[in-house]
Protein backbone atom coordinates (compact mmCIF):
# COMPACT_ATOMS: atom_id res chain seq x y z
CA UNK A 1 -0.29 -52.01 -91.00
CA UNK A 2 1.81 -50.58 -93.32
CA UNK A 3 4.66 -52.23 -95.76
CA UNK A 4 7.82 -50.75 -94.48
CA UNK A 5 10.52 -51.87 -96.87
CA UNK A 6 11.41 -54.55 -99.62
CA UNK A 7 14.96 -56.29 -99.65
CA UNK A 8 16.37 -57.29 -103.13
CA UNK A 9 18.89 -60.00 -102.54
CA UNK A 10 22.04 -59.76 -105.14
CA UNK A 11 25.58 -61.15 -105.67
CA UNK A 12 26.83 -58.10 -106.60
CA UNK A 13 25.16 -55.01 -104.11
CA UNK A 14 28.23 -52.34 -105.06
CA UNK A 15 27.16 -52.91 -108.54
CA UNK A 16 23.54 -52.78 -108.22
CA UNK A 17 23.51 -49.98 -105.45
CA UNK A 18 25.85 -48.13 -107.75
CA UNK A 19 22.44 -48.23 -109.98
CA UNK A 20 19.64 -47.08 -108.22
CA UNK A 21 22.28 -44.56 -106.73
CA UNK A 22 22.68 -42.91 -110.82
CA UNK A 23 19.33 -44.24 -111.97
CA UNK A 24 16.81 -42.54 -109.20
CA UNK A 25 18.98 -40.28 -106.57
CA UNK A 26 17.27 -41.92 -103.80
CA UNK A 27 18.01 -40.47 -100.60
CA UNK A 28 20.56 -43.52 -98.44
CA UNK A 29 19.80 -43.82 -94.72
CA UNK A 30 21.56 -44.63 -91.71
CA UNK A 31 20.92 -48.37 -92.57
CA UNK A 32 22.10 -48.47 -95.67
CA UNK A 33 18.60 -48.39 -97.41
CA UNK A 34 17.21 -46.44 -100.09
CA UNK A 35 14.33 -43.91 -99.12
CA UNK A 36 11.67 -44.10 -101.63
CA UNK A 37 8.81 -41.67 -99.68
CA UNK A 38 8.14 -43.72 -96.49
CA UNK A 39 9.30 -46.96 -98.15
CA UNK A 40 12.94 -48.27 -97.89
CA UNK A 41 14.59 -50.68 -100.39
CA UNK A 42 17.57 -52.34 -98.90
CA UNK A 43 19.55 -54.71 -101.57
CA UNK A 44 21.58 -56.75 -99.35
CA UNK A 45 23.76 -60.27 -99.86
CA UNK A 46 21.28 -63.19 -99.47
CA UNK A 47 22.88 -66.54 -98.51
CA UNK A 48 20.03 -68.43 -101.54
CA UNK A 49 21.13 -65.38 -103.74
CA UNK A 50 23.73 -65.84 -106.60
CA UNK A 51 23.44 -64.27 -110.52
CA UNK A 52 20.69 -62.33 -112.33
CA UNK A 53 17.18 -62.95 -111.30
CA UNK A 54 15.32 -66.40 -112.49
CA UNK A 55 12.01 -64.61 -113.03
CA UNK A 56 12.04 -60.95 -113.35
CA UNK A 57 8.42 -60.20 -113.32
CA UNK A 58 7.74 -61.87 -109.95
CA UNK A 59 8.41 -58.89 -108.28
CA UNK A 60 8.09 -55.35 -109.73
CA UNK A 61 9.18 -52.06 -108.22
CA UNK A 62 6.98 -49.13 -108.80
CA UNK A 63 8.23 -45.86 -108.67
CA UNK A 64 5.77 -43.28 -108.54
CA UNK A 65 7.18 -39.78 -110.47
CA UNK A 66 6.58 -36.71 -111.17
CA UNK A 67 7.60 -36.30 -114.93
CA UNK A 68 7.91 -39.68 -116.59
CA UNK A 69 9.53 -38.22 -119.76
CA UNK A 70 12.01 -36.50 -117.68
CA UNK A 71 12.85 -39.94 -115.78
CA UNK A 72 12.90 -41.54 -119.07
CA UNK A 73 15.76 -39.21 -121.06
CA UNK A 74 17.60 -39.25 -117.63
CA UNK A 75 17.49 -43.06 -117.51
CA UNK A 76 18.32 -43.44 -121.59
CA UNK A 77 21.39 -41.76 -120.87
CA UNK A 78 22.35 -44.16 -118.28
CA UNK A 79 22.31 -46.67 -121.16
CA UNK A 80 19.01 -48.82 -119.10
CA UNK A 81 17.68 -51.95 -121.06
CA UNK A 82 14.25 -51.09 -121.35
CA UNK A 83 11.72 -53.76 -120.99
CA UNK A 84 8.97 -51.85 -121.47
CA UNK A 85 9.31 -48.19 -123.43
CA UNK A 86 6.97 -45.29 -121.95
CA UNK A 87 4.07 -45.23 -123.26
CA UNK A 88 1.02 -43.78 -122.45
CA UNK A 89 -2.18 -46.31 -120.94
CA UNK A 90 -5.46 -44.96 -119.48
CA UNK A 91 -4.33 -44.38 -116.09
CA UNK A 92 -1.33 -42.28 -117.17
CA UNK A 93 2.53 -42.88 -118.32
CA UNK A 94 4.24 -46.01 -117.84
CA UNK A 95 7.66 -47.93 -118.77
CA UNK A 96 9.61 -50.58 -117.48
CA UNK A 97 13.39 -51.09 -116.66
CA UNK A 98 15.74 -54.09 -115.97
CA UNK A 99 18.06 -53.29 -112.73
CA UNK A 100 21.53 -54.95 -113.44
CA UNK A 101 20.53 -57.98 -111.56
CA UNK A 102 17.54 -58.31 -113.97
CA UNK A 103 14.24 -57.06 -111.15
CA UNK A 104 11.83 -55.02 -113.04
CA UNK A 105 11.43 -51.28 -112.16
CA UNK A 106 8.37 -49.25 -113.40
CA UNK A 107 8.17 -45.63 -113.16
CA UNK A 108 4.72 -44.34 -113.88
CA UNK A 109 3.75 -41.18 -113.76
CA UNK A 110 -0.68 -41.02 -112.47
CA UNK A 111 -2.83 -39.21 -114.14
CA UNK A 112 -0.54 -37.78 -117.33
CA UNK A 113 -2.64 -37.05 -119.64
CA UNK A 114 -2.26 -37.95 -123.18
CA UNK A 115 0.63 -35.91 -125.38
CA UNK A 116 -0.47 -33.71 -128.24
CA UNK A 117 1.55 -35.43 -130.57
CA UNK A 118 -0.34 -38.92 -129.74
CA UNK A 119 -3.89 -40.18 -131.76
């Protein structure tokens, strides 16, 4: 069994499509979803959907990348709000991002090793 794809529900898909569109680059399908490796995030209109997310931490997206500082000055010049700053943890480079509809995004980068210029 494998999970195939999420669906974020939002009031305002242009908007938050618009997002991921300048914020990651995914590549779109057919279907209108968002190809993250075999995963595909759909945001779609929800009929129990309306305004920013209630509880933002419920669900998190991780993206897997490559270069997490690279993602991170490409997503500071987007103007993000930053939940979470990179920062490096045992397991490698994390941060965390708020989507416009308020779901948090992680990208984390495995297995980066710690910068020179950190104790």
């Amino acid at each position: 069994m494998n999970l195939g794809s999420v669906m974020l529900g939002s009031s305002e898909v242009a908007t938050m499509k618009d997002w991921y569109r300048a914020a990651f680059a995914p590549k779109e399908n057919e279907m209108g979803a968002f190809e993250f490796g075999a995963g595909q995030l759909f945001i779609e209109e929800h009929s129990e959907v309306a305004g920013p997310t209630a509880e933002p931490a419920r669900v998190i997206l991780n993206l897997d990348v490559e270069d997490c500082r690279s993602v991170e000055a490409h997503l500071r010049t987007l103007g993000v709000s930053w939940v979470r700053e990179v920062e490096q943890m045992p397991f490698g480079l994390i941060g965390t991002v708020a989507d416009p509809d308020g779901n948090y995004v992680q990208i984390i980068q495995w297995g980066a090793q710690p910068e020179a210029h950190k104790d």
